[in-house]
PDB file of N, CA and C in Angstrom:
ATOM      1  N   UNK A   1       9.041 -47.779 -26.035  1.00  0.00           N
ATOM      2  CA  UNK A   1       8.525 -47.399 -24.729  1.00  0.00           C
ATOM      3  C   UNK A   1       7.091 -46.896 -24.892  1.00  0.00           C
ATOM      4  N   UNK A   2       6.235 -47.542 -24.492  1.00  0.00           N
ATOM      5  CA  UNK A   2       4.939 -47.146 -24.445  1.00  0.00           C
ATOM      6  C   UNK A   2       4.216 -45.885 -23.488  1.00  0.00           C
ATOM      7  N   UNK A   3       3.521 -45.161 -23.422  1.00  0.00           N
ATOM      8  CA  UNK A   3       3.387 -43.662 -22.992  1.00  0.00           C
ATOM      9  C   UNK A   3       2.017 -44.747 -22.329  1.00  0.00           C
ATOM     10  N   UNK A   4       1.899 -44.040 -20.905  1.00  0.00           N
ATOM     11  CA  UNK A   4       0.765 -44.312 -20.226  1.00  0.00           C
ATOM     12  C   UNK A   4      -0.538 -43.169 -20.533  1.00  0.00           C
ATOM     13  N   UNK A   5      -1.696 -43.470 -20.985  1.00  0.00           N
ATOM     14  CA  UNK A   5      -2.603 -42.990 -21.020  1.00  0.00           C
ATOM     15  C   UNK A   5      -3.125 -42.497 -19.824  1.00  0.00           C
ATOM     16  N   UNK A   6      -3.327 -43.194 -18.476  1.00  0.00           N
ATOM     17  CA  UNK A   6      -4.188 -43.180 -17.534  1.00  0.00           C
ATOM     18  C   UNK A   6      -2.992 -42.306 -16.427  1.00  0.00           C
ATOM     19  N   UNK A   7      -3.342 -40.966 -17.199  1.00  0.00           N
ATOM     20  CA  UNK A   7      -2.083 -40.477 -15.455  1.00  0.00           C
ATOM     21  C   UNK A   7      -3.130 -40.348 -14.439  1.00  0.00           C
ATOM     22  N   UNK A   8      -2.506 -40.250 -13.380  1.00  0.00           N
ATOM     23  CA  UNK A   8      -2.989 -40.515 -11.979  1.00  0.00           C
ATOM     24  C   UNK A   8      -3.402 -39.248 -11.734  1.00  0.00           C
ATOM     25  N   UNK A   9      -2.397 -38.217 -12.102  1.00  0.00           N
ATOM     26  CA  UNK A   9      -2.532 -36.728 -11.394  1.00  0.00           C
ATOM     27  C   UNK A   9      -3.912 -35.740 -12.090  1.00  0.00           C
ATOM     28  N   UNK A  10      -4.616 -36.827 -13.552  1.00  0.00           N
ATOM     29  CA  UNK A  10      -5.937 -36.472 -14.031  1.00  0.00           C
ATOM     30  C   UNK A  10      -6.958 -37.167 -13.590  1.00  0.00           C
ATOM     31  N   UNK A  11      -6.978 -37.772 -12.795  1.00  0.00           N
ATOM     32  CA  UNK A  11      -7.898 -39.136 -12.099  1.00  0.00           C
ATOM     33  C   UNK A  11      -8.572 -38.703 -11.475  1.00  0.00           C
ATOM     34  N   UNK A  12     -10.042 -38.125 -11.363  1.00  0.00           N
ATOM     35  CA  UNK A  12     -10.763 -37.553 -10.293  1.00  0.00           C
ATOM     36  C   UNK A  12     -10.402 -38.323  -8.757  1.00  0.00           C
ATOM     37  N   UNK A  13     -10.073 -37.488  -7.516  1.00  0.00           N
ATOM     38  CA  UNK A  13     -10.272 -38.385  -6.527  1.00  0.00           C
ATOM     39  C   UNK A  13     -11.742 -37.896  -5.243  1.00  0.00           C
ATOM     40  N   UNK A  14     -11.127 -38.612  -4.034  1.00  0.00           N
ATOM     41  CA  UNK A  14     -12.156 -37.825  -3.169  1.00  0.00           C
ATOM     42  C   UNK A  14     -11.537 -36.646  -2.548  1.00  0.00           C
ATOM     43  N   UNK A  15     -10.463 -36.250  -2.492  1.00  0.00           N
ATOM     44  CA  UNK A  15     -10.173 -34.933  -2.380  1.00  0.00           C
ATOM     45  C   UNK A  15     -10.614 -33.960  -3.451  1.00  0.00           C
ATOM     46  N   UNK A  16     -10.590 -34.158  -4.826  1.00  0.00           N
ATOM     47  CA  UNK A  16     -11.041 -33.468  -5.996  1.00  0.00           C
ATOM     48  C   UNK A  16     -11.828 -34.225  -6.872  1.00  0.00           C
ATOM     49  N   UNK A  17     -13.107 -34.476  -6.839  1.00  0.00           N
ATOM     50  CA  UNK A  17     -13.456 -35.018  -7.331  1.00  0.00           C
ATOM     51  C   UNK A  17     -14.154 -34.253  -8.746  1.00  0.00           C
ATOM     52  N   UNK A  18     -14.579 -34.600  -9.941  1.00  0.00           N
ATOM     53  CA  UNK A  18     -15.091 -34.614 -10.925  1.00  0.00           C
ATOM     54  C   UNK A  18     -15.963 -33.493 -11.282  1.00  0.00           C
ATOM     55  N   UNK A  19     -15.897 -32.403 -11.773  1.00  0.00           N
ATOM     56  CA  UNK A  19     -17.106 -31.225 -11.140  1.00  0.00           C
ATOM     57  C   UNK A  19     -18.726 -32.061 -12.356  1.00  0.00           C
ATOM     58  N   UNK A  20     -19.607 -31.590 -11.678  1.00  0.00           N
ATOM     59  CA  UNK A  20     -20.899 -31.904 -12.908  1.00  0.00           C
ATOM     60  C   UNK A  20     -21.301 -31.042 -12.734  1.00  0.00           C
ATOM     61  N   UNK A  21     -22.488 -31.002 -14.242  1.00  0.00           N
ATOM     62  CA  UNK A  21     -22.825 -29.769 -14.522  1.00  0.00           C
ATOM     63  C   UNK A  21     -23.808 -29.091 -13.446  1.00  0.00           C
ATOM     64  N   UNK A  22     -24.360 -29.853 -12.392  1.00  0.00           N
ATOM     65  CA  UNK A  22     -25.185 -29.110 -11.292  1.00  0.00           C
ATOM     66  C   UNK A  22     -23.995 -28.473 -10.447  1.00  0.00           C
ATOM     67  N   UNK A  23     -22.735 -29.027 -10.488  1.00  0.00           N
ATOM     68  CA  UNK A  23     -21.848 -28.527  -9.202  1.00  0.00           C
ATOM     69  C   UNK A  23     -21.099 -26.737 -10.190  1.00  0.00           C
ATOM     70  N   UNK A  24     -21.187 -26.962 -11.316  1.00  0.00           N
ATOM     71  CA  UNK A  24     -20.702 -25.670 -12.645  1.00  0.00           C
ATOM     72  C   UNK A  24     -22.428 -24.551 -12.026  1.00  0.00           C
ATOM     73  N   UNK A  25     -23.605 -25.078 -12.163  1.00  0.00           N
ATOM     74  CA  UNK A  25     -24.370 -24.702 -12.345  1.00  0.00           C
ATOM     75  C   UNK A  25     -24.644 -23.399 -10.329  1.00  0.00           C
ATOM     76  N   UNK A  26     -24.168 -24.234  -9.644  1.00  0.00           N
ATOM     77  CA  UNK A  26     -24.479 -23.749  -8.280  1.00  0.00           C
ATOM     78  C   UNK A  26     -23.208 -22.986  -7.584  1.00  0.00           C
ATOM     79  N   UNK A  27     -22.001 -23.030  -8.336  1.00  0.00           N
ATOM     80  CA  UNK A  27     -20.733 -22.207  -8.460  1.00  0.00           C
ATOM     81  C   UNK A  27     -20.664 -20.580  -7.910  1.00  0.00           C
ATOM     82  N   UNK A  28     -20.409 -20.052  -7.197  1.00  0.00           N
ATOM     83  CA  UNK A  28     -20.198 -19.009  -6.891  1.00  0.00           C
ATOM     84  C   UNK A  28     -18.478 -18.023  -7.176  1.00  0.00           C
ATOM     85  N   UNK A  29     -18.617 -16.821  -7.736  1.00  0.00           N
ATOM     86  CA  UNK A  29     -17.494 -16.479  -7.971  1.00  0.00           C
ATOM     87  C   UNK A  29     -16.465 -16.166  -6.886  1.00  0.00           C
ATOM     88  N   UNK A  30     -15.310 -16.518  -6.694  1.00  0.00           N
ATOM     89  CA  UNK A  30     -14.148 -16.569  -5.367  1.00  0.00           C
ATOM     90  C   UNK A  30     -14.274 -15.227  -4.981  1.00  0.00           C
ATOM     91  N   UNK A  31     -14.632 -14.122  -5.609  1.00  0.00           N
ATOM     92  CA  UNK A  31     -14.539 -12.759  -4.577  1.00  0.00           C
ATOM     93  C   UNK A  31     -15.697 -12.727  -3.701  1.00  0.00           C
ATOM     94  N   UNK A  32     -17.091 -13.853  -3.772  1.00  0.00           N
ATOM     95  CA  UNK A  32     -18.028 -13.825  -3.115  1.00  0.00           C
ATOM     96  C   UNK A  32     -17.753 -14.550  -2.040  1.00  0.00           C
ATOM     97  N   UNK A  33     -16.912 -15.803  -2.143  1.00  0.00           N
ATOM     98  CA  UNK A  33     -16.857 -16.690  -1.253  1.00  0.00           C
ATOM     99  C   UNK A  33     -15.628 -16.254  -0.594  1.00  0.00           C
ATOM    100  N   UNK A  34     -14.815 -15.559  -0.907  1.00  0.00           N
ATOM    101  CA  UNK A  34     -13.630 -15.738   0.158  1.00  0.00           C
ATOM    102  C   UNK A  34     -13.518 -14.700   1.826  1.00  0.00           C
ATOM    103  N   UNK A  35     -14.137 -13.902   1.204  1.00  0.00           N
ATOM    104  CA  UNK A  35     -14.488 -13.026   2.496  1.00  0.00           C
ATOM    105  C   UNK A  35     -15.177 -14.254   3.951  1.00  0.00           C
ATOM    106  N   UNK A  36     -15.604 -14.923   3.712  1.00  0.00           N
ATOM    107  CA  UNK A  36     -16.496 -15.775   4.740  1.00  0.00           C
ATOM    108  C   UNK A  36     -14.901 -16.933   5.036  1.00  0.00           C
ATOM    109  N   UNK A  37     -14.177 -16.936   4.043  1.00  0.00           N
ATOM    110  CA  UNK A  37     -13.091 -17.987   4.367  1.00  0.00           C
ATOM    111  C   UNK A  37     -11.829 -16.892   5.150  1.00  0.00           C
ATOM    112  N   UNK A  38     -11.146 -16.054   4.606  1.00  0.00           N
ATOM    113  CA  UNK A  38     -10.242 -15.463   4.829  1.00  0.00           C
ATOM    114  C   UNK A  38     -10.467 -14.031   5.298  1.00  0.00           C
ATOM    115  N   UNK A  39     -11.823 -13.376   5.641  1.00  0.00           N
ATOM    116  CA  UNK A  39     -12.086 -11.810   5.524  1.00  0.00           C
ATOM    117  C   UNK A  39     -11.918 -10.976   5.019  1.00  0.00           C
ATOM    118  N   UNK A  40     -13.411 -10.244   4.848  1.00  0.00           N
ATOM    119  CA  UNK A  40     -13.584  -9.166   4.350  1.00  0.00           C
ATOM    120  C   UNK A  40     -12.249  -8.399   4.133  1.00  0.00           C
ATOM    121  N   UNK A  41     -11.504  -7.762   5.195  1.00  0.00           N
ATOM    122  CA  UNK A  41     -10.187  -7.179   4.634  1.00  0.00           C
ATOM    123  C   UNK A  41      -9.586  -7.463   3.928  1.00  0.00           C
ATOM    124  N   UNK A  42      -8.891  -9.219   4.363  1.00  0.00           N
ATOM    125  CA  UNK A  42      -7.909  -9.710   3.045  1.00  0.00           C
ATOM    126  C   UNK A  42      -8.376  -9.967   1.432  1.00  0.00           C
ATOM    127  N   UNK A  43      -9.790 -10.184   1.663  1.00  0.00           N
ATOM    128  CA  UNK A  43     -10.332  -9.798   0.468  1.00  0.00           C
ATOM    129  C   UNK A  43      -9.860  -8.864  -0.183  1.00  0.00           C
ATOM    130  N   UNK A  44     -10.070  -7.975   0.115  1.00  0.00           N
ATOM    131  CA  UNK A  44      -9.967  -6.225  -0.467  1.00  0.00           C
ATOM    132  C   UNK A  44      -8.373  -6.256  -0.372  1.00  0.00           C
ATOM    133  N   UNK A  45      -7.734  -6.435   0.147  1.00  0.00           N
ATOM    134  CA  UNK A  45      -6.392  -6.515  -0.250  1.00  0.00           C
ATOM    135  C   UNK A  45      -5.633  -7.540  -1.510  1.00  0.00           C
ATOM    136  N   UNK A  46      -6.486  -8.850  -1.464  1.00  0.00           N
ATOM    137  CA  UNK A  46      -6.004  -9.405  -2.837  1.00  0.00           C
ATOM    138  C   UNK A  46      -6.474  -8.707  -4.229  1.00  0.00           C
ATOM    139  N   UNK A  47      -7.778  -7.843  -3.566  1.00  0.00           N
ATOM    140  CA  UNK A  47      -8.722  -7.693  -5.022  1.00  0.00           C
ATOM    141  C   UNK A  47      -7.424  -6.393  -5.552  1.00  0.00           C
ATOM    142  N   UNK A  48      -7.051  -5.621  -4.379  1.00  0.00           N
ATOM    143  CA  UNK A  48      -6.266  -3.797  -5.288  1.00  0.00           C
ATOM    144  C   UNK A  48      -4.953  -4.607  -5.978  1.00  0.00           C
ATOM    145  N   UNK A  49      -5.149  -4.041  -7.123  1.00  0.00           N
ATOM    146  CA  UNK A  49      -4.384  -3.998  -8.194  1.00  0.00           C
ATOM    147  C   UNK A  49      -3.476  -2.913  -8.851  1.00  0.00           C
ATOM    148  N   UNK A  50      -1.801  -2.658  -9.096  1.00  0.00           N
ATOM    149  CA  UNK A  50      -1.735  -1.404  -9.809  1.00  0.00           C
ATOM    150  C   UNK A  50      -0.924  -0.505  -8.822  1.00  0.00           C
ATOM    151  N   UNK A  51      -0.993   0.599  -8.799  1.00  0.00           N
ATOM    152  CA  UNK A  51      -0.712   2.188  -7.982  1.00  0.00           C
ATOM    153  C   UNK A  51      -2.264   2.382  -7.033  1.00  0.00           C
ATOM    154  N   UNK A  52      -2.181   2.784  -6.002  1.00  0.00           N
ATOM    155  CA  UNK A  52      -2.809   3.454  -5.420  1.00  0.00           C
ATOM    156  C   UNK A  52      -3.365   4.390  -6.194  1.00  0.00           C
ATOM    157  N   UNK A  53      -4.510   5.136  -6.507  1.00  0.00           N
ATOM    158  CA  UNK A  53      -4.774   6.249  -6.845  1.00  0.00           C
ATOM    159  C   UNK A  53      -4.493   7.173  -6.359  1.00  0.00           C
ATOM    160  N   UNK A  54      -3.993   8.324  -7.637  1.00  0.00           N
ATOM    161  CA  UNK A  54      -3.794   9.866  -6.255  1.00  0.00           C
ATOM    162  C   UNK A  54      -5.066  10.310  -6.071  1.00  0.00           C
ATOM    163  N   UNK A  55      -4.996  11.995  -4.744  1.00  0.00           N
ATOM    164  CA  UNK A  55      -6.065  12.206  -5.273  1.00  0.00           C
ATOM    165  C   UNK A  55      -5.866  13.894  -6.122  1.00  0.00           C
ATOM    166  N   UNK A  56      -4.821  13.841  -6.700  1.00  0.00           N
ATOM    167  CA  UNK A  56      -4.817  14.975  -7.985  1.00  0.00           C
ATOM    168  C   UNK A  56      -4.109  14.400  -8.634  1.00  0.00           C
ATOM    169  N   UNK A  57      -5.139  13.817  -9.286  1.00  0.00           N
ATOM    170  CA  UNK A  57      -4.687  12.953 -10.817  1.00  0.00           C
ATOM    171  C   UNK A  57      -4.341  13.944 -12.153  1.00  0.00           C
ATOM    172  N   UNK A  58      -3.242  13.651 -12.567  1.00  0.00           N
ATOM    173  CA  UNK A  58      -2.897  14.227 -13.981  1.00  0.00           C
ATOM    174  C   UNK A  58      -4.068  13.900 -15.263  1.00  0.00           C
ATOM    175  N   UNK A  59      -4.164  14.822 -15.807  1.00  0.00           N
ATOM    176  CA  UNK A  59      -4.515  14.803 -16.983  1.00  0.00           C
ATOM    177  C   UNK A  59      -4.497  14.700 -17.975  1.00  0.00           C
ATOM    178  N   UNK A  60      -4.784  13.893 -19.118  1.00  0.00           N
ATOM    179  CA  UNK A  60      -4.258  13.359 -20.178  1.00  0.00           C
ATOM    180  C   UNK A  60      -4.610  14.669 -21.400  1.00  0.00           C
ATOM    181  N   UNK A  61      -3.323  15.275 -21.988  1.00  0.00           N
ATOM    182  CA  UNK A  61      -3.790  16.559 -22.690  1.00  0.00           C
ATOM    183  C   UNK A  61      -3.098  16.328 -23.878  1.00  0.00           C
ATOM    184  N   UNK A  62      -3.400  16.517 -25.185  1.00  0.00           N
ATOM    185  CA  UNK A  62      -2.556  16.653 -26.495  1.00  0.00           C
ATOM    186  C   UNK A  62      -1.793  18.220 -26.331  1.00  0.00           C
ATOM    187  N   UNK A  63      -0.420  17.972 -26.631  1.00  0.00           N
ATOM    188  CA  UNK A  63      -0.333  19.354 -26.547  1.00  0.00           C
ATOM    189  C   UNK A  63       1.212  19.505 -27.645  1.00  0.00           C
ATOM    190  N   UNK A  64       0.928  20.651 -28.663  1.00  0.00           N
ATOM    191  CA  UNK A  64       1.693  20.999 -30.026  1.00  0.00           C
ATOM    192  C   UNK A  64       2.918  21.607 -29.162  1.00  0.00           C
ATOM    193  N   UNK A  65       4.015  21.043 -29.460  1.00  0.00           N
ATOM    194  CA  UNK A  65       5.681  21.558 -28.937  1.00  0.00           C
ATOM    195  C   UNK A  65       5.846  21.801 -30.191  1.00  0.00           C
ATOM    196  N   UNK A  66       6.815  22.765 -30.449  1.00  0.00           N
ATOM    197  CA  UNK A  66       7.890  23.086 -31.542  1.00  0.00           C
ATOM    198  C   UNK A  66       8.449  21.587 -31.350  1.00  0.00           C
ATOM    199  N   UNK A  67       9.396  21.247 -32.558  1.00  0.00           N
ATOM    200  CA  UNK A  67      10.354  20.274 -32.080  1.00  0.00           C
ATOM    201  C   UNK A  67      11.627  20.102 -31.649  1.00  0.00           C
ATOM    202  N   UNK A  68      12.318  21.509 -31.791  1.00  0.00           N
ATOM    203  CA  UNK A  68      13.546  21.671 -30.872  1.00  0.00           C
ATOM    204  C   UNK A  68      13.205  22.288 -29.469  1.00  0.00           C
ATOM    205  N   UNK A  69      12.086  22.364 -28.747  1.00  0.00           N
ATOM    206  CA  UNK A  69      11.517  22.970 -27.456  1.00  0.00           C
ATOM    207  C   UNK A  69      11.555  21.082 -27.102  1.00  0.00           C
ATOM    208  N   UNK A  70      10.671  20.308 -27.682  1.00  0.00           N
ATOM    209  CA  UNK A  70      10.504  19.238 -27.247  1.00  0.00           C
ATOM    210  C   UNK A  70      11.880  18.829 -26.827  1.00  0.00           C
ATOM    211  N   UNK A  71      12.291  18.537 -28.024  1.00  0.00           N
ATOM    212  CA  UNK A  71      13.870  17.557 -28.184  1.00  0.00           C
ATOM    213  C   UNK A  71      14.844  18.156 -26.792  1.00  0.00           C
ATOM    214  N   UNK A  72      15.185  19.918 -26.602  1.00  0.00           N
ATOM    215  CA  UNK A  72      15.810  19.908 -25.385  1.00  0.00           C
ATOM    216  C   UNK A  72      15.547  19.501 -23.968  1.00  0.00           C
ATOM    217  N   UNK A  73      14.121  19.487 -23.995  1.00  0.00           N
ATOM    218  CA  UNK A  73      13.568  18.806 -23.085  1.00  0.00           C
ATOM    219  C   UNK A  73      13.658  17.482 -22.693  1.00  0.00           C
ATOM    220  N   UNK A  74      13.488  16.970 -23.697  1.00  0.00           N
ATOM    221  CA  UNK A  74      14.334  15.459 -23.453  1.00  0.00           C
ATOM    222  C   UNK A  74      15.417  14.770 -23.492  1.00  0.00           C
ATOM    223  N   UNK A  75      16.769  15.876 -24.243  1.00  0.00           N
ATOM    224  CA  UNK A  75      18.018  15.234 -23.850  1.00  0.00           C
ATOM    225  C   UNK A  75      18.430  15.925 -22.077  1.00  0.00           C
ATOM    226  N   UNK A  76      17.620  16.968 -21.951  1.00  0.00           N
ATOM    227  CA  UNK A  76      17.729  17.104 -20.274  1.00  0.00           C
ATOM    228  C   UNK A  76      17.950  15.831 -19.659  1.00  0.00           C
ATOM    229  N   UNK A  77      17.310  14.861 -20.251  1.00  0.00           N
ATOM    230  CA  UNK A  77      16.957  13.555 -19.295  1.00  0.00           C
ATOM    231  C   UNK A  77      15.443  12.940 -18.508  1.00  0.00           C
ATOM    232  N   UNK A  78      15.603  12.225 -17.869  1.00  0.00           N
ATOM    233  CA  UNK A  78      14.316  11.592 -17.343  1.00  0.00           C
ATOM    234  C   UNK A  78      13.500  12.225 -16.574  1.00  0.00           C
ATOM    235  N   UNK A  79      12.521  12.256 -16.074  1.00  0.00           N
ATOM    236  CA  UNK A  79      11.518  13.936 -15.841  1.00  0.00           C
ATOM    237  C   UNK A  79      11.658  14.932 -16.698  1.00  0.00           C
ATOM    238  N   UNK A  80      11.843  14.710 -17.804  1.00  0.00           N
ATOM    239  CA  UNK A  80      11.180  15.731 -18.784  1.00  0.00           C
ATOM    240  C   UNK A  80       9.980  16.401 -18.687  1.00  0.00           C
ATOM    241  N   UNK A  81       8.767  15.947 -18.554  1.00  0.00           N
ATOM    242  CA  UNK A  81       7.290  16.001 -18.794  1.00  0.00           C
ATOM    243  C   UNK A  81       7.244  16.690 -17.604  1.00  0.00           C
ATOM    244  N   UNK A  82       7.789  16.348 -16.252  1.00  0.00           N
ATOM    245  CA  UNK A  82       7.546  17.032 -15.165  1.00  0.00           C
ATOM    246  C   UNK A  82       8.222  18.212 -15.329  1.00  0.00           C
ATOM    247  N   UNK A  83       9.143  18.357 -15.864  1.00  0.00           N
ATOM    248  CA  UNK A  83       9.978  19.586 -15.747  1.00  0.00           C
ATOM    249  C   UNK A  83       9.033  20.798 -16.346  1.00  0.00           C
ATOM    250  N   UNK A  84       9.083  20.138 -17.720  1.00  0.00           N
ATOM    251  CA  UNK A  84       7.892  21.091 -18.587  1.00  0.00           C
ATOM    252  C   UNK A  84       6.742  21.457 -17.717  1.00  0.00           C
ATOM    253  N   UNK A  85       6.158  20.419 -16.960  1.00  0.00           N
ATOM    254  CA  UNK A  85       4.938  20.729 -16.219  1.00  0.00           C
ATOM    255  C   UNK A  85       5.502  22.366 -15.181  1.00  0.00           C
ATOM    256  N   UNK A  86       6.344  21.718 -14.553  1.00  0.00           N
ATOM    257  CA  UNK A  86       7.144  22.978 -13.844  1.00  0.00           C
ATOM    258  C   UNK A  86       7.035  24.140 -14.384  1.00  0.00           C
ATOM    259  N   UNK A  87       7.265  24.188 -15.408  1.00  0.00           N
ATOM    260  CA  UNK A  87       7.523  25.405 -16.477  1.00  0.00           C
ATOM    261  C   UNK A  87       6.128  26.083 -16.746  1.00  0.00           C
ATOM    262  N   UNK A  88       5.214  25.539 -17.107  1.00  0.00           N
ATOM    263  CA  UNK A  88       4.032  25.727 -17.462  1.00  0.00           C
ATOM    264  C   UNK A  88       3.569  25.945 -15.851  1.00  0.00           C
ATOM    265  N   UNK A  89       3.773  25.692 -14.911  1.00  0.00           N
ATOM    266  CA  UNK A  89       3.135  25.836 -13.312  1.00  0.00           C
ATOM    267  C   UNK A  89       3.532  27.021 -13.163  1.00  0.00           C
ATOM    268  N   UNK A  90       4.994  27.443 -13.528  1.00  0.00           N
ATOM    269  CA  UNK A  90       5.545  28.868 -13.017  1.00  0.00           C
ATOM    270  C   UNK A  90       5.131  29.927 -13.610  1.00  0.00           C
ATOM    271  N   UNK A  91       4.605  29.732 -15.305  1.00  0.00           N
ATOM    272  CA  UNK A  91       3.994  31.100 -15.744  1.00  0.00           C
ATOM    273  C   UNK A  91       2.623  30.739 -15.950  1.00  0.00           C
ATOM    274  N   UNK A  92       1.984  30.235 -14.953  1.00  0.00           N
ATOM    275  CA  UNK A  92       0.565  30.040 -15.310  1.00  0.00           C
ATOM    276  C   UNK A  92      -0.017  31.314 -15.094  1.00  0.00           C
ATOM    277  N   UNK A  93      -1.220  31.665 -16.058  1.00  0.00           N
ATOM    278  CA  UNK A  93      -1.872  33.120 -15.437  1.00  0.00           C
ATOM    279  C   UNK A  93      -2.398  33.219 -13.927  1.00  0.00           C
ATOM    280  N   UNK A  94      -2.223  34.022 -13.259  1.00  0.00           N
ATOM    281  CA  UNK A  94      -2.931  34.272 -12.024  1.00  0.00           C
ATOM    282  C   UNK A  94      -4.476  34.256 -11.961  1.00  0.00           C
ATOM    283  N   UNK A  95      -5.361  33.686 -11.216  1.00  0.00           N
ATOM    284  CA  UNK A  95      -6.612  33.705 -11.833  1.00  0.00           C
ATOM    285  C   UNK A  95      -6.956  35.094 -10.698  1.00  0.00           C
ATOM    286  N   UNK A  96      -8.132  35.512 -11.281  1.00  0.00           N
ATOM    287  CA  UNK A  96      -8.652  36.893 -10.383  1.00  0.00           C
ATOM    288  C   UNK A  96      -9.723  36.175  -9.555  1.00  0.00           C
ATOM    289  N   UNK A  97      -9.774  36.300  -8.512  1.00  0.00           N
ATOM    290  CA  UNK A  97     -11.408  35.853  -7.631  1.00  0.00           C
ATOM    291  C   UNK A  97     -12.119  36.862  -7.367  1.00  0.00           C
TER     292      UNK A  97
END
């Protein structure tokens, strides 16, 4: 059985035709062009990516546990880190103003 070289579905047509290097060269990137096709809004809605941002973002801190302080903390179960946070929220020093 002989394998066809010439598939059809790689065949430049006039719906898609062939790009050249002036059509590479005059190219604009799709977040420039699509606002004028679909709008500005839906733009900005395909572009967000991820979680929403908060706006009191946690902080990324190294911080030395004993290792049986850690360990009970985590066979507690899932929210560990928050719990601890809890803990550390309830005896935080009072600040003086």
């Amino acid at each position: 059985m002989a394998r066809e070289t010439d598939d059809r579905a790689s065949r430049p047509d006039d719906d898609n035709p062939e790009w050249t290097k002036a059509d590479f060269a005059t190219a604009k990137p799709a977040a420039e062009m699509l606002p004028k096709f679909i709008g500005e809004k839906a733009t900005q809605e395909l572009i967000r990516r991820g979680r929403p941002s908060k706006p009191d973002k946690k902080v990324n801190q190294t911080l030395r546990l004993d290792p049986d302080v850690l360990e009970a903390y985590r066979q507690a179960g899932n929210g560990w880190q928050t719990r601890i946070n809890e803990v550390l929220r309830e005896n935080m020093p009072h600040r003086q103003k």
